[in-house]
Protein backbone atom coordinates (compact mmCIF):
# COMPACT_ATOMS: atom_id res chain seq x y z
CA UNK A 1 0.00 0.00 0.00
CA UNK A 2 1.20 3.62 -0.44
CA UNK A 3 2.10 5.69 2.96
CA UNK A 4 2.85 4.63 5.85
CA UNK A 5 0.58 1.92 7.61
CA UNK A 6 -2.69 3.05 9.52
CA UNK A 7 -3.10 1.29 12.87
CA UNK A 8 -6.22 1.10 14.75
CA UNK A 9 -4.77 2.89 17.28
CA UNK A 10 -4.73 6.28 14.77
CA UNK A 11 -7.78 5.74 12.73
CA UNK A 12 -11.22 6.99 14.19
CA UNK A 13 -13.37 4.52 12.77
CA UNK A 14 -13.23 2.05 15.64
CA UNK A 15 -14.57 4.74 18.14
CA UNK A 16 -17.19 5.96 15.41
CA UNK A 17 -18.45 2.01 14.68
CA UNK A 18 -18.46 1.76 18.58
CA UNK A 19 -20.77 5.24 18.69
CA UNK A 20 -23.26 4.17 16.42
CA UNK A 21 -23.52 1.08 17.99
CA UNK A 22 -24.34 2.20 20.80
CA UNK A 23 -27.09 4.31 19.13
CA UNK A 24 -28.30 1.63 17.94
CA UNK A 25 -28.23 -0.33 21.32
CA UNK A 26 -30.52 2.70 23.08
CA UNK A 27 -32.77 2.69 20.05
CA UNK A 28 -33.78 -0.81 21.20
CA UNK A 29 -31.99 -2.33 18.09
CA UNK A 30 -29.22 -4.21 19.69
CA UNK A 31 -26.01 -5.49 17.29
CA UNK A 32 -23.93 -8.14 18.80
CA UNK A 33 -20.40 -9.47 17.50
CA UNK A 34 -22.27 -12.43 15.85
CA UNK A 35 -24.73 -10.06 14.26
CA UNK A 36 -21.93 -7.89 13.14
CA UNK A 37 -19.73 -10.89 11.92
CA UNK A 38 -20.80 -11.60 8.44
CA UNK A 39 -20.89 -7.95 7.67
CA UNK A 40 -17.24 -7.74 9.00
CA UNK A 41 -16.57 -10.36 6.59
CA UNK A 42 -18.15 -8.59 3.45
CA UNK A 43 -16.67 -5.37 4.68
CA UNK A 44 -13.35 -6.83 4.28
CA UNK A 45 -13.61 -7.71 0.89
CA UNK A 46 -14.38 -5.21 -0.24
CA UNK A 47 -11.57 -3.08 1.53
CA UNK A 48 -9.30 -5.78 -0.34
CA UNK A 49 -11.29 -4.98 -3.66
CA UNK A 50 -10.54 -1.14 -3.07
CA UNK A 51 -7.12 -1.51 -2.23
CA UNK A 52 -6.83 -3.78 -5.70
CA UNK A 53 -8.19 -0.53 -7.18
CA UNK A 54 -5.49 1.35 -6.17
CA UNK A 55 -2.69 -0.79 -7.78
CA UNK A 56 -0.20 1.18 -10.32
CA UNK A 57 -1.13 4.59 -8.94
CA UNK A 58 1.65 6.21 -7.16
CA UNK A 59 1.52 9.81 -6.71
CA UNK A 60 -0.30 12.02 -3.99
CA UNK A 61 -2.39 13.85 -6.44
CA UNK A 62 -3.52 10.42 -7.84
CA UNK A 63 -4.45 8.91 -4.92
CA UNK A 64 -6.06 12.07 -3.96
CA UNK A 65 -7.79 11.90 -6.89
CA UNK A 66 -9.21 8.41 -6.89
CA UNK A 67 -10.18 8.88 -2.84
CA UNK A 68 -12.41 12.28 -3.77
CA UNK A 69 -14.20 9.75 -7.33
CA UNK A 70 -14.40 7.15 -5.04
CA UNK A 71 -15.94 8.78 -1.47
CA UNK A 72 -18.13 11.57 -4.19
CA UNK A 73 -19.31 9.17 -6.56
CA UNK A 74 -18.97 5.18 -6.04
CA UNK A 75 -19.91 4.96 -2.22
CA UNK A 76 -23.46 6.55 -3.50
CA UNK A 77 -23.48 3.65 -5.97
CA UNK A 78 -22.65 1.09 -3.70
CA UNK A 79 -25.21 1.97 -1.09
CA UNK A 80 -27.61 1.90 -4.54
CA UNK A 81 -26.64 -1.22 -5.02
CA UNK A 82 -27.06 -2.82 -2.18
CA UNK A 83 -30.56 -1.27 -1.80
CA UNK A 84 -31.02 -2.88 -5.47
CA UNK A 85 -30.14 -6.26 -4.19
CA UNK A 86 -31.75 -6.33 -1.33
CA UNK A 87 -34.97 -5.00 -3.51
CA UNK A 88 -34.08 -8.30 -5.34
CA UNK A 89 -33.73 -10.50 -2.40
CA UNK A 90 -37.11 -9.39 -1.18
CA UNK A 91 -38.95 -10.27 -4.47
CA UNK A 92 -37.36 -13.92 -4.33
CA UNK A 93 -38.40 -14.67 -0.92
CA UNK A 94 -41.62 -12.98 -1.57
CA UNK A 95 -41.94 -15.85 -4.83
CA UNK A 96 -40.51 -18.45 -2.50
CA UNK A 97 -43.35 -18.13 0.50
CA UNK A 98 -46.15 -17.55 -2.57
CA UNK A 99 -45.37 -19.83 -5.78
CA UNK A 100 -47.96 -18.96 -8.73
């Protein structure tokens, strides 16, 4: 990877997961390590995927570059994405618990 490494110890994610978990927690809706698991799992993929996409660029400005497409324009897509499979998923199970 280009730069130096990021430990957890300087990013703030882990204190901003643990925040709006425990939002979630006092809305009633309670996550726990299990729950969280197989999105861990996805979420890491992914990370690996946009790290591939990195590959072969090298400079600052590049990198600053990609990081402004990627947080402006692809996250939006993703999230649209996801909302069109799980759009998807709903109309299976919806065929599977009601065959014609």
């Amino acid at each position: 990877m280009h730069g130096p490494p990021v430990g957890v110890d300087d990013s703030p994610h882990p204190q901003a997961l643990a925040a709006g978990l425990q939002e979630l927690s006092r809305l009633g809706v309670p996550f726990s390590n299990d729950d969280l698991l197989p999105y861990a799992r996805l979420a890491a993929s992914i990370a690996r995927l946009d790290l591939e996409q990195l590959d072969g660029i090298d400079t600052p400005a590049q990198l600053a570059e990609r990081a402004a497409i990627v947080i402006l324009l692809l996250e939006p897509v993703l999230a649209l994405l996801r909302r069109l499979a799980q759009e998807g998923e709903q109309r299976h199970r919806r065929a599977q618990a009601h065959p014609a």
